[in-house]
N, C-alpha and C. Protein backbone atom coordinates (compact mmCIF):
# COMPACT_ATOMS: atom_id res chain seq x y z
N UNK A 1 -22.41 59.23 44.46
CA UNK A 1 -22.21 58.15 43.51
C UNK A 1 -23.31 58.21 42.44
N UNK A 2 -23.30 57.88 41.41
CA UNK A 2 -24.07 57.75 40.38
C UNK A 2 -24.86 56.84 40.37
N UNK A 3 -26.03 57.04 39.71
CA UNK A 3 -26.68 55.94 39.44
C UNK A 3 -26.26 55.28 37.79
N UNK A 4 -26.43 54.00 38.39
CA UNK A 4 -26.30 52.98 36.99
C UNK A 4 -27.23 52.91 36.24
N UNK A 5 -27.14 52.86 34.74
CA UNK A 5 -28.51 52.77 33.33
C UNK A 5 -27.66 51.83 32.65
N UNK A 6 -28.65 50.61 32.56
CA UNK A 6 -28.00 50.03 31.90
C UNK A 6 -29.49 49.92 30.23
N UNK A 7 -28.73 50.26 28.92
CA UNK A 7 -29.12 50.36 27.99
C UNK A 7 -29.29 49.11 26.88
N UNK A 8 -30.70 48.65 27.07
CA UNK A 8 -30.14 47.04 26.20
C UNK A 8 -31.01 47.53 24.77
N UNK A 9 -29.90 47.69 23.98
CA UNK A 9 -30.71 48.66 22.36
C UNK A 9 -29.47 47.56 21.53
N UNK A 10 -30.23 47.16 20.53
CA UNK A 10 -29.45 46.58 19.48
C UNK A 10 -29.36 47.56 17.96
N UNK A 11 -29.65 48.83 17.98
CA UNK A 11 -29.12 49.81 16.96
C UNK A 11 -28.43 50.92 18.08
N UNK A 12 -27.45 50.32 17.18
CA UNK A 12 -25.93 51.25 17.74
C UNK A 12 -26.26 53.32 17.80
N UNK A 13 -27.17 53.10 16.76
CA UNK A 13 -26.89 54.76 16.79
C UNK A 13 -28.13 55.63 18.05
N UNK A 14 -28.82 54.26 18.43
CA UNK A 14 -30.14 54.98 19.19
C UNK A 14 -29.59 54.55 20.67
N UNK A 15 -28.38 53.46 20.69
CA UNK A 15 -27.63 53.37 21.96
C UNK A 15 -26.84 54.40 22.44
N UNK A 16 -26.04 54.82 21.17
CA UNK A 16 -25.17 56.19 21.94
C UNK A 16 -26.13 57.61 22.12
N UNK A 17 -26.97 57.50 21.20
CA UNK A 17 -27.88 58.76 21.49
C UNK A 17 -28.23 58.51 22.95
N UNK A 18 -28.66 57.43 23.37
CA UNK A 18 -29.30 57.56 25.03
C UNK A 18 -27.97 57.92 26.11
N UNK A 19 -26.80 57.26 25.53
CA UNK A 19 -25.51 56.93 25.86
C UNK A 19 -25.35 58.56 26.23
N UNK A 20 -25.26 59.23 25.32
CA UNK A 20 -24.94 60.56 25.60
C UNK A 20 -25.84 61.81 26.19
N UNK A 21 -27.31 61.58 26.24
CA UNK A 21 -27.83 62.39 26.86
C UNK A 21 -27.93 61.64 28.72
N UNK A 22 -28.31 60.64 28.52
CA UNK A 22 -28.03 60.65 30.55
C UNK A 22 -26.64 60.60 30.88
N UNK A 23 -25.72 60.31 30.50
CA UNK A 23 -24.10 60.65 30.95
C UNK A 23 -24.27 62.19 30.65
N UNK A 24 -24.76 63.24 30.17
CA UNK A 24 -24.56 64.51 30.16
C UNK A 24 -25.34 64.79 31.65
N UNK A 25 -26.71 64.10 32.18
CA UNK A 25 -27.54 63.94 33.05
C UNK A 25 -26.44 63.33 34.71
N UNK A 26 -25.51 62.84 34.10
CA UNK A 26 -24.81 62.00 35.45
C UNK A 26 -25.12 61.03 35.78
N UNK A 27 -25.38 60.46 34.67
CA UNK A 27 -25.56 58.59 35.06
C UNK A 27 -23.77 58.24 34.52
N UNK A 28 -24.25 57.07 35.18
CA UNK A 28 -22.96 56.19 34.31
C UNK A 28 -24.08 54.95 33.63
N UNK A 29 -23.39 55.10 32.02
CA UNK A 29 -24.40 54.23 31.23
C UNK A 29 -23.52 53.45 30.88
N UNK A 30 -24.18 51.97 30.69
CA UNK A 30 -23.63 50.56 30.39
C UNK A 30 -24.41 50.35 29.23
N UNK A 31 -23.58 49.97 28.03
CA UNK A 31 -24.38 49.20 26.99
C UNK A 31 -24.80 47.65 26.54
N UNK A 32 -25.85 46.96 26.13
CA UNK A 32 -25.85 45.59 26.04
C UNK A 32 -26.56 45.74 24.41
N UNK A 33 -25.80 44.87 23.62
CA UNK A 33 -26.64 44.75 21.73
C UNK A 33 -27.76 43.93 22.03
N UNK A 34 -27.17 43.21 23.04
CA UNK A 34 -29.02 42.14 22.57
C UNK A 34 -29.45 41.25 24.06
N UNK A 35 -30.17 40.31 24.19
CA UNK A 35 -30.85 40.27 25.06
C UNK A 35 -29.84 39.16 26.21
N UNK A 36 -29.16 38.26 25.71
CA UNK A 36 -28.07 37.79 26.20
C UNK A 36 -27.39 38.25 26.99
N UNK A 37 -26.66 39.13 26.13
CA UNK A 37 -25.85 40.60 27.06
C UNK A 37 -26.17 41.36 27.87
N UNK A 38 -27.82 41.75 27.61
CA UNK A 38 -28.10 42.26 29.02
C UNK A 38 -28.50 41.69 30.00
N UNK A 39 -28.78 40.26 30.26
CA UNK A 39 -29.10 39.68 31.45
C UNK A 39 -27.89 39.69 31.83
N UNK A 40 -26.85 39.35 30.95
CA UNK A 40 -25.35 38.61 31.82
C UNK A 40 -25.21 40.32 32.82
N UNK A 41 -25.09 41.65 31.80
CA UNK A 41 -24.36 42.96 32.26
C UNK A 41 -25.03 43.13 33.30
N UNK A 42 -26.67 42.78 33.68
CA UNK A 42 -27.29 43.28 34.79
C UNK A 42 -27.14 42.67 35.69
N UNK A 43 -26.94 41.41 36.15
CA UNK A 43 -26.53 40.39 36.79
C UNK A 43 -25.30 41.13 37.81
N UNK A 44 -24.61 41.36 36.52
CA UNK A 44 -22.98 41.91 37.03
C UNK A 44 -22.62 42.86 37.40
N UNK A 45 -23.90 44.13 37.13
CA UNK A 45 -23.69 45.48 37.11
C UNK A 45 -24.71 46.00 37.89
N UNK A 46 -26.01 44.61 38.20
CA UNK A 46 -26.62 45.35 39.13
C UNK A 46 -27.33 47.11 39.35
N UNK A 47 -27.75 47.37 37.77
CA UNK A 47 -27.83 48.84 37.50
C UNK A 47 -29.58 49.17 38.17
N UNK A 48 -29.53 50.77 38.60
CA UNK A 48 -30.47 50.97 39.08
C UNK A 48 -31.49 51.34 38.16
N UNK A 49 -31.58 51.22 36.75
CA UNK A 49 -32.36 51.42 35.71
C UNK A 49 -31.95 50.21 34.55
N UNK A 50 -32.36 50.20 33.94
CA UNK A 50 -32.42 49.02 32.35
C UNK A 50 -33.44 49.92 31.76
N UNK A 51 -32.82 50.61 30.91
CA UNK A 51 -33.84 50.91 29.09
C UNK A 51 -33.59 49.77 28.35
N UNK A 52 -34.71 48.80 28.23
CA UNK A 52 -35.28 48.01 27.28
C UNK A 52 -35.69 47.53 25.94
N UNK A 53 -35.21 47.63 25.24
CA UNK A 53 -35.68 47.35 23.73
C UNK A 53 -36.44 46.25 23.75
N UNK A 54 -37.98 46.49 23.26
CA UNK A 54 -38.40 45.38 23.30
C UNK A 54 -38.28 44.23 21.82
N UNK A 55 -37.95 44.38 20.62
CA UNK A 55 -37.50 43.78 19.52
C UNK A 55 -35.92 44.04 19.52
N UNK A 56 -35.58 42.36 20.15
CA UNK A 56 -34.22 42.81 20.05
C UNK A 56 -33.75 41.25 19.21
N UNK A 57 -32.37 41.29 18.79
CA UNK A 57 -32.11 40.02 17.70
C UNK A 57 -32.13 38.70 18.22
N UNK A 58 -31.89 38.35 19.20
CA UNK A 58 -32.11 37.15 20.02
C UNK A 58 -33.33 36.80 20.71
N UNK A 59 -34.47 37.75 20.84
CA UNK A 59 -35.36 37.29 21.42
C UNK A 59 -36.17 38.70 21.64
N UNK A 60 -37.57 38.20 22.34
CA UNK A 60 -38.02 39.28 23.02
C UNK A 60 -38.06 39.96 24.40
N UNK A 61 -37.61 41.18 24.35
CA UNK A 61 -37.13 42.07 25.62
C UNK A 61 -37.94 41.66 26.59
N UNK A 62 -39.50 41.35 26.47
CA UNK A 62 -40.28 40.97 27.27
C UNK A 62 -39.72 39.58 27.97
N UNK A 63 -39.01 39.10 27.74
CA UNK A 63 -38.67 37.79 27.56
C UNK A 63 -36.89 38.15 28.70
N UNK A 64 -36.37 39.00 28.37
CA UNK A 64 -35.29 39.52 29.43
C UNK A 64 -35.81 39.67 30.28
N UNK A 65 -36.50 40.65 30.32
CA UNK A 65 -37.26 41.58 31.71
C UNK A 65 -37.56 40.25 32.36
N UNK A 66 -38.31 39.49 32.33
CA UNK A 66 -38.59 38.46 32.73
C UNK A 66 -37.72 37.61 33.77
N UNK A 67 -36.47 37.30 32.85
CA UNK A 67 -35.26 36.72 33.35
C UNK A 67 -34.30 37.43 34.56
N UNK A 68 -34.37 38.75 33.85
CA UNK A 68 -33.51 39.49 35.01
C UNK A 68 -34.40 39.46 36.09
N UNK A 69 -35.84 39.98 36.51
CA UNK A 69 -36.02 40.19 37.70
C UNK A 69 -36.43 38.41 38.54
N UNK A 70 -36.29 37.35 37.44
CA UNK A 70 -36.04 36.04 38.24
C UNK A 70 -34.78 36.34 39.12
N UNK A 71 -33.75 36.51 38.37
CA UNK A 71 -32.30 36.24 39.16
C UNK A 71 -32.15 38.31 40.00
């Protein structure tokens, strides 16, 4: 089974760039635009990695990280 990456990047073109080199690697990658989205996707998806953006449009990543490893 794969491991899960879940990618929380709010520029689209530096998301699929990651998007496409660890899926060439054998992850299965999940994307989130902003910091909202990735608490809800990790919650739900439970991934064994999160790449982080830390300036993201809703808030600061520091500020996710935070949240996700509360819940």
């Amino acid at each position: 089974m794969a491991k899960k990456v879940l990618v929380v990047e709010d520029d689209s073109n530096i998301a699929e760039l990651l998007r496409l080199y660890l899926e060439k690697d054998g992850f299965d990658v999940f994307l989130a635009a902003d910091g909202g989205e990735g608490i809800r996707r990790a919650q739900e998806l439970q991934p064994d990695l999160i790449l982080l953006d830390i300036m993201l449009p809703d808030g600061n990543g520091l500020d996710v990280l935070k949240d996700v490893k509360q819940k």
